[in-house]
PDB file of N, CA and C in Angstrom:
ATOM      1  N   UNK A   1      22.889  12.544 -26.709  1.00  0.00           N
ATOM      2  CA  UNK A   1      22.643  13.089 -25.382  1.00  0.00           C
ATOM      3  C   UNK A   1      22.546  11.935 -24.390  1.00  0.00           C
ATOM      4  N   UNK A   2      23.286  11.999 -23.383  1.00  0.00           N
ATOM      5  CA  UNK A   2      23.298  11.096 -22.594  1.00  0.00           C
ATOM      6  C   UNK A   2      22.292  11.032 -21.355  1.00  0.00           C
ATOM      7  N   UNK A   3      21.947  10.491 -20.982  1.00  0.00           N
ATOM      8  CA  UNK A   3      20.380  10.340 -20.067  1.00  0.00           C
ATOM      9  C   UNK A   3      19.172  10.993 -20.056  1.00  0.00           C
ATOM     10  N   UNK A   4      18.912  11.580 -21.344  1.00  0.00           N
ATOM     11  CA  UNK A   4      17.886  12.213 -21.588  1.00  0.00           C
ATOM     12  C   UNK A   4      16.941  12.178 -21.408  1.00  0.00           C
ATOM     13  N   UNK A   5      15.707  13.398 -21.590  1.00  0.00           N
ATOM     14  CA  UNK A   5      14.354  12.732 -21.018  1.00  0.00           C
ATOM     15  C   UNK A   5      13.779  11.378 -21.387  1.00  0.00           C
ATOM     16  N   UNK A   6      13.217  10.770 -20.522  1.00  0.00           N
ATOM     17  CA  UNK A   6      12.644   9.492 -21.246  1.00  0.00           C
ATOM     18  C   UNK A   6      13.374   8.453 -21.500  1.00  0.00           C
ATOM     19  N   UNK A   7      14.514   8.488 -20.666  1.00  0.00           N
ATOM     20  CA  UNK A   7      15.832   7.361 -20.812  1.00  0.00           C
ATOM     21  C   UNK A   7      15.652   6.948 -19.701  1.00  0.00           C
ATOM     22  N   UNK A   8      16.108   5.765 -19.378  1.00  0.00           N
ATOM     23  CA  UNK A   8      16.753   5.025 -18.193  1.00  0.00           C
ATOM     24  C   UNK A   8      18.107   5.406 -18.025  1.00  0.00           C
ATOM     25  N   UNK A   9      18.635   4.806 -16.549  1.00  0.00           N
ATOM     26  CA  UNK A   9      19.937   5.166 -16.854  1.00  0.00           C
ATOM     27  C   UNK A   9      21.106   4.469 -17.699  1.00  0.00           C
ATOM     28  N   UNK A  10      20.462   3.491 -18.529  1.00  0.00           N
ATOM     29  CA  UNK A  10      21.190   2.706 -19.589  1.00  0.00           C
ATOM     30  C   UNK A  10      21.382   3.731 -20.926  1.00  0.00           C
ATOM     31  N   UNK A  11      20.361   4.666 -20.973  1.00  0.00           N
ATOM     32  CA  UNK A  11      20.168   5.346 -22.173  1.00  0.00           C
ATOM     33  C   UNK A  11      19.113   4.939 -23.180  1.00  0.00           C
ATOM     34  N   UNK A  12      18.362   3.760 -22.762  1.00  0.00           N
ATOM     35  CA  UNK A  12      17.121   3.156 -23.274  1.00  0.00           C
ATOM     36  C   UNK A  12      16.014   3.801 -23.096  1.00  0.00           C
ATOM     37  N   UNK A  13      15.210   4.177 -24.240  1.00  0.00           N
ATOM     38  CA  UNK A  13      14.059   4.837 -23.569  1.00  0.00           C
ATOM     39  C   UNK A  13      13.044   4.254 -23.230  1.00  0.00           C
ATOM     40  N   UNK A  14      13.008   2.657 -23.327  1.00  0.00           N
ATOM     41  CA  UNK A  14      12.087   1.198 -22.881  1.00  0.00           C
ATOM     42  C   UNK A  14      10.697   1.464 -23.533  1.00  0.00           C
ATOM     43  N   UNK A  15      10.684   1.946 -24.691  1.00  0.00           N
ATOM     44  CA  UNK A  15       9.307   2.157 -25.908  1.00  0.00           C
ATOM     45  C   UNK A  15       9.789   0.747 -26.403  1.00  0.00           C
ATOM     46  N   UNK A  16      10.673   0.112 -26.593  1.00  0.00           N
ATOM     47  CA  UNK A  16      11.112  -0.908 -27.347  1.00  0.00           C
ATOM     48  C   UNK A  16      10.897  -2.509 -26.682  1.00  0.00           C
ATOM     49  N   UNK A  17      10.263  -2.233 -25.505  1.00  0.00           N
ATOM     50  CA  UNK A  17       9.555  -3.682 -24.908  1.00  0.00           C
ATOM     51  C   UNK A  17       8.572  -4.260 -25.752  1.00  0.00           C
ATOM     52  N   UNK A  18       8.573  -5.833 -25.645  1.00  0.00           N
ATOM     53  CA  UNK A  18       7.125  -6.037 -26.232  1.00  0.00           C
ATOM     54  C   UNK A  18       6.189  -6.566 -25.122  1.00  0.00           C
ATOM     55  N   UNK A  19       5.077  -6.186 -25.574  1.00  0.00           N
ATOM     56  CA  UNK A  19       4.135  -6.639 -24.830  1.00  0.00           C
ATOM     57  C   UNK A  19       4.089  -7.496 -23.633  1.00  0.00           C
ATOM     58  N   UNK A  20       4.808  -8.878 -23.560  1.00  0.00           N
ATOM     59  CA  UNK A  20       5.084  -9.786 -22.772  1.00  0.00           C
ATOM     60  C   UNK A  20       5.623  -9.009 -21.928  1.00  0.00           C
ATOM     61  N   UNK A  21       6.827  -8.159 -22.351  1.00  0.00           N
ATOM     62  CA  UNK A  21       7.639  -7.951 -21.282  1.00  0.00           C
ATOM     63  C   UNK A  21       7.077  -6.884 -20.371  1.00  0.00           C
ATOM     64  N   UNK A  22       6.276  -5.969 -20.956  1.00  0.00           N
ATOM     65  CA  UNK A  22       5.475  -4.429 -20.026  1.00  0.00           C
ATOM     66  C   UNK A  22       4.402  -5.540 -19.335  1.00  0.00           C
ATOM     67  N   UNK A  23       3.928  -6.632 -19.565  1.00  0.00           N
ATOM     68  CA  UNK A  23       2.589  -6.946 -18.504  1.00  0.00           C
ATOM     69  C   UNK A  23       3.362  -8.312 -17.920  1.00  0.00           C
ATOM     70  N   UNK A  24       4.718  -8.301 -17.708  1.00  0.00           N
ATOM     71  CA  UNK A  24       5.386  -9.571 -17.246  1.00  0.00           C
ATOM     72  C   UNK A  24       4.909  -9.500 -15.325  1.00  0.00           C
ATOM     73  N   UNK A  25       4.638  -8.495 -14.735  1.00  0.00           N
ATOM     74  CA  UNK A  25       3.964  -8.674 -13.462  1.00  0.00           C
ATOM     75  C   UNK A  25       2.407  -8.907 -12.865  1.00  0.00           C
ATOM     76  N   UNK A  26       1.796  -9.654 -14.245  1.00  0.00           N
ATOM     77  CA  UNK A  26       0.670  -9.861 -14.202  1.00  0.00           C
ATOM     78  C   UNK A  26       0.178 -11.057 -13.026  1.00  0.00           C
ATOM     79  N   UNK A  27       0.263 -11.697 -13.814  1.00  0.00           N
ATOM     80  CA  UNK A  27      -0.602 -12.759 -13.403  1.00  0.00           C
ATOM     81  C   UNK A  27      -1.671 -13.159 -12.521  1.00  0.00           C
ATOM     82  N   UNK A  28      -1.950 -14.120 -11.953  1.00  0.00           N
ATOM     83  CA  UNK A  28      -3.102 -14.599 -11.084  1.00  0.00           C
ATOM     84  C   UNK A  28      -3.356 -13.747  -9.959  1.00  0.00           C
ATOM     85  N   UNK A  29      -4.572 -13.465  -9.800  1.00  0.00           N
ATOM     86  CA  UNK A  29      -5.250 -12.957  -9.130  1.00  0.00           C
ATOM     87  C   UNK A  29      -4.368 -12.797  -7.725  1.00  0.00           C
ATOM     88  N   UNK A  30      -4.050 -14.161  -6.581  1.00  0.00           N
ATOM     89  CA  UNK A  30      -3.709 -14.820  -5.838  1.00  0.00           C
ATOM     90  C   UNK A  30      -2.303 -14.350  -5.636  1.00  0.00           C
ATOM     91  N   UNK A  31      -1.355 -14.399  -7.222  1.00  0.00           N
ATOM     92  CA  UNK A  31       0.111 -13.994  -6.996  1.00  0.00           C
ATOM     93  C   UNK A  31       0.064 -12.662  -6.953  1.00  0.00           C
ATOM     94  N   UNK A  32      -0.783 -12.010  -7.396  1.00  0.00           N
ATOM     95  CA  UNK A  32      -0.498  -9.968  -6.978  1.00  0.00           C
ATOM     96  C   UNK A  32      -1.139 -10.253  -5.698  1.00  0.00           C
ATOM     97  N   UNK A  33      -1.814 -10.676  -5.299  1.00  0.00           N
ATOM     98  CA  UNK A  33      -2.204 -10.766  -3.477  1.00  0.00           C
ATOM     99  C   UNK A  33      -1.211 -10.883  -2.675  1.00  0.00           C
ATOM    100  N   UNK A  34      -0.351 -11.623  -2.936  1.00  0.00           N
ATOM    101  CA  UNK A  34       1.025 -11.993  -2.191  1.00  0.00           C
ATOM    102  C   UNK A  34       1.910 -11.203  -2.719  1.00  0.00           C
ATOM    103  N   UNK A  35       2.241 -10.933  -3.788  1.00  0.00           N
ATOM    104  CA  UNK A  35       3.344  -9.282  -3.972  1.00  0.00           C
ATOM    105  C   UNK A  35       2.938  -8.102  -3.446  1.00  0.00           C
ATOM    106  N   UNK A  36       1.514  -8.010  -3.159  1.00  0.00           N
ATOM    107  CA  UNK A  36       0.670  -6.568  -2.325  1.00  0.00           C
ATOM    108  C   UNK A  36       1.273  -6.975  -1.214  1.00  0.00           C
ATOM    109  N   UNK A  37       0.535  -8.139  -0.403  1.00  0.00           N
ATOM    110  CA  UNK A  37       1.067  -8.277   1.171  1.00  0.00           C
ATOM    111  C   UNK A  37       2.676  -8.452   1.390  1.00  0.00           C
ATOM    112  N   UNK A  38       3.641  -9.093   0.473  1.00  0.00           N
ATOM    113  CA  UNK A  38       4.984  -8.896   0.707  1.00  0.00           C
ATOM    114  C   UNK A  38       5.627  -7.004   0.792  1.00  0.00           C
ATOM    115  N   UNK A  39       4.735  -6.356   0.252  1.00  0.00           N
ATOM    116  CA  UNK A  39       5.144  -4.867   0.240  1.00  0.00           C
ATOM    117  C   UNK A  39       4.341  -4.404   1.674  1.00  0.00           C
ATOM    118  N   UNK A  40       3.286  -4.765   1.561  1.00  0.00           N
ATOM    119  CA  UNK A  40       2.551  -4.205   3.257  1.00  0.00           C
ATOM    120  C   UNK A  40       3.397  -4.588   4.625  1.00  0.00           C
ATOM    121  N   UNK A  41       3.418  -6.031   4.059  1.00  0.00           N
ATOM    122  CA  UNK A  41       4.538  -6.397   5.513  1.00  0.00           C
ATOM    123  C   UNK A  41       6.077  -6.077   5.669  1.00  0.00           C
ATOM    124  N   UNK A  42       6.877  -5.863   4.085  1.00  0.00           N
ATOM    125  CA  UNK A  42       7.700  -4.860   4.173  1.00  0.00           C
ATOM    126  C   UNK A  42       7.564  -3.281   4.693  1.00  0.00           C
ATOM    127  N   UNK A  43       6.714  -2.940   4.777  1.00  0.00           N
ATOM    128  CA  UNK A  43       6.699  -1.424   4.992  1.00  0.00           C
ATOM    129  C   UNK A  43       6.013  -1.299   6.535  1.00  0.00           C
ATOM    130  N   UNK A  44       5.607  -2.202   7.140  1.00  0.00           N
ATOM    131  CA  UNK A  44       5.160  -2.442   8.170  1.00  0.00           C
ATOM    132  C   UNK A  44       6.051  -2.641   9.249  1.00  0.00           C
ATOM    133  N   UNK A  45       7.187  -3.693   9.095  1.00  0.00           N
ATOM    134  CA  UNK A  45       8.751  -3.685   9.531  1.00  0.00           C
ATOM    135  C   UNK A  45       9.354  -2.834   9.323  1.00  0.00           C
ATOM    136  N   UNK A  46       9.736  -2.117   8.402  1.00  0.00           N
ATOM    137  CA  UNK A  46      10.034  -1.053   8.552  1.00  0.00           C
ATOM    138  C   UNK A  46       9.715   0.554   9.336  1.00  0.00           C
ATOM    139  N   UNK A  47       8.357   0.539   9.329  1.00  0.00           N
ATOM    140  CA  UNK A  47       7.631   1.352  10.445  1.00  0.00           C
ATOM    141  C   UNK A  47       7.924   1.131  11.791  1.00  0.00           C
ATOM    142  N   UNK A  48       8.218  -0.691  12.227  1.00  0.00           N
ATOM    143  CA  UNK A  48       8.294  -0.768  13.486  1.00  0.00           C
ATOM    144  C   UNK A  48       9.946  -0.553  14.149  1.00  0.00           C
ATOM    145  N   UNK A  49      10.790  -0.774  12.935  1.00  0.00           N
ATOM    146  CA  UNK A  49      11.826  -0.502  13.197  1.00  0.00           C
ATOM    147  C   UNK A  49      12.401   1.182  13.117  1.00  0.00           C
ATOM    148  N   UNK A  50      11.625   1.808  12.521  1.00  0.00           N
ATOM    149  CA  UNK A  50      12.169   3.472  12.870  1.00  0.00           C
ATOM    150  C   UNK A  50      11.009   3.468  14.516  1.00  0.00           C
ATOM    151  N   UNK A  51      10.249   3.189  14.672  1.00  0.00           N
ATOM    152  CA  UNK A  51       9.270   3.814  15.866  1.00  0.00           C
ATOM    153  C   UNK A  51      10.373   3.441  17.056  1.00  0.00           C
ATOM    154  N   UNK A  52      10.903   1.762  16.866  1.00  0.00           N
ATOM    155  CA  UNK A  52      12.252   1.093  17.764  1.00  0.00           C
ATOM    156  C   UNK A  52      12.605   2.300  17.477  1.00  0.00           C
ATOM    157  N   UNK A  53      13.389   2.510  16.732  1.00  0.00           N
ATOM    158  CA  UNK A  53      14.594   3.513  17.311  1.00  0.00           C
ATOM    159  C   UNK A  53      14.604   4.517  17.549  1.00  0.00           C
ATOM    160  N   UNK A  54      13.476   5.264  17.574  1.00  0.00           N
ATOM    161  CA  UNK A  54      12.999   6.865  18.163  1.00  0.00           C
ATOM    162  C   UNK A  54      12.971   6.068  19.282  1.00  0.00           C
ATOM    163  N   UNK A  55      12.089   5.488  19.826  1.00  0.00           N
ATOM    164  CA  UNK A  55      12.348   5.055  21.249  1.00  0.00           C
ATOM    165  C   UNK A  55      13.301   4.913  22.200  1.00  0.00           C
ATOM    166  N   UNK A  56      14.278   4.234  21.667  1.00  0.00           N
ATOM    167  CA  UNK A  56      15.469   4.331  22.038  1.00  0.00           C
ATOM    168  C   UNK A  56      16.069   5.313  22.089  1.00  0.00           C
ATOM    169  N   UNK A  57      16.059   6.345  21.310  1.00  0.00           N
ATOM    170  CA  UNK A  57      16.336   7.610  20.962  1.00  0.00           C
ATOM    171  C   UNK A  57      16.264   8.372  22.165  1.00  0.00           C
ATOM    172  N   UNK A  58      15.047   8.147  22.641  1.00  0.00           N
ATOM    173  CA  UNK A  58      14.483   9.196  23.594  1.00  0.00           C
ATOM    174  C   UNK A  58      14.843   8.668  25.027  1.00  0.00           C
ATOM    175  N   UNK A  59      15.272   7.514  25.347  1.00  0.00           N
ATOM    176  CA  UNK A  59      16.092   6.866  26.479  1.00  0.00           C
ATOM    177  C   UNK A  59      16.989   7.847  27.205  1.00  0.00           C
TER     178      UNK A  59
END
């Protein structure tokens, strides 16, 4: 069966990671601080750029 429940779209159902690889976005305290704020300030630019263009919109 091709993409079945619990597959990726490779057909992997990724039960077959080891350990290293499921907690590979760990680390220091400090580096998830800066992958949090790289997503806040991504989504933040992005907010300001749809609000831009309703604005414009409404011109």
């Amino acid at each position: 069966m091709i993409g079945g429940q619990g597959e990726d779209s490779c057909g992997k159902s990724g039960t077959d990671k080891t350990p290293q690889e499921r907690k590979r976005r760990g680390g220091s305290s400090a580096a998830r601080g800066k992958r949090s704020l790289a997503r806040k300030s991504t989504a933040m630019s992005e907010a300001v750029q749809l609000m831009y263009l309703i604005s414009m919109s409404l011109d």
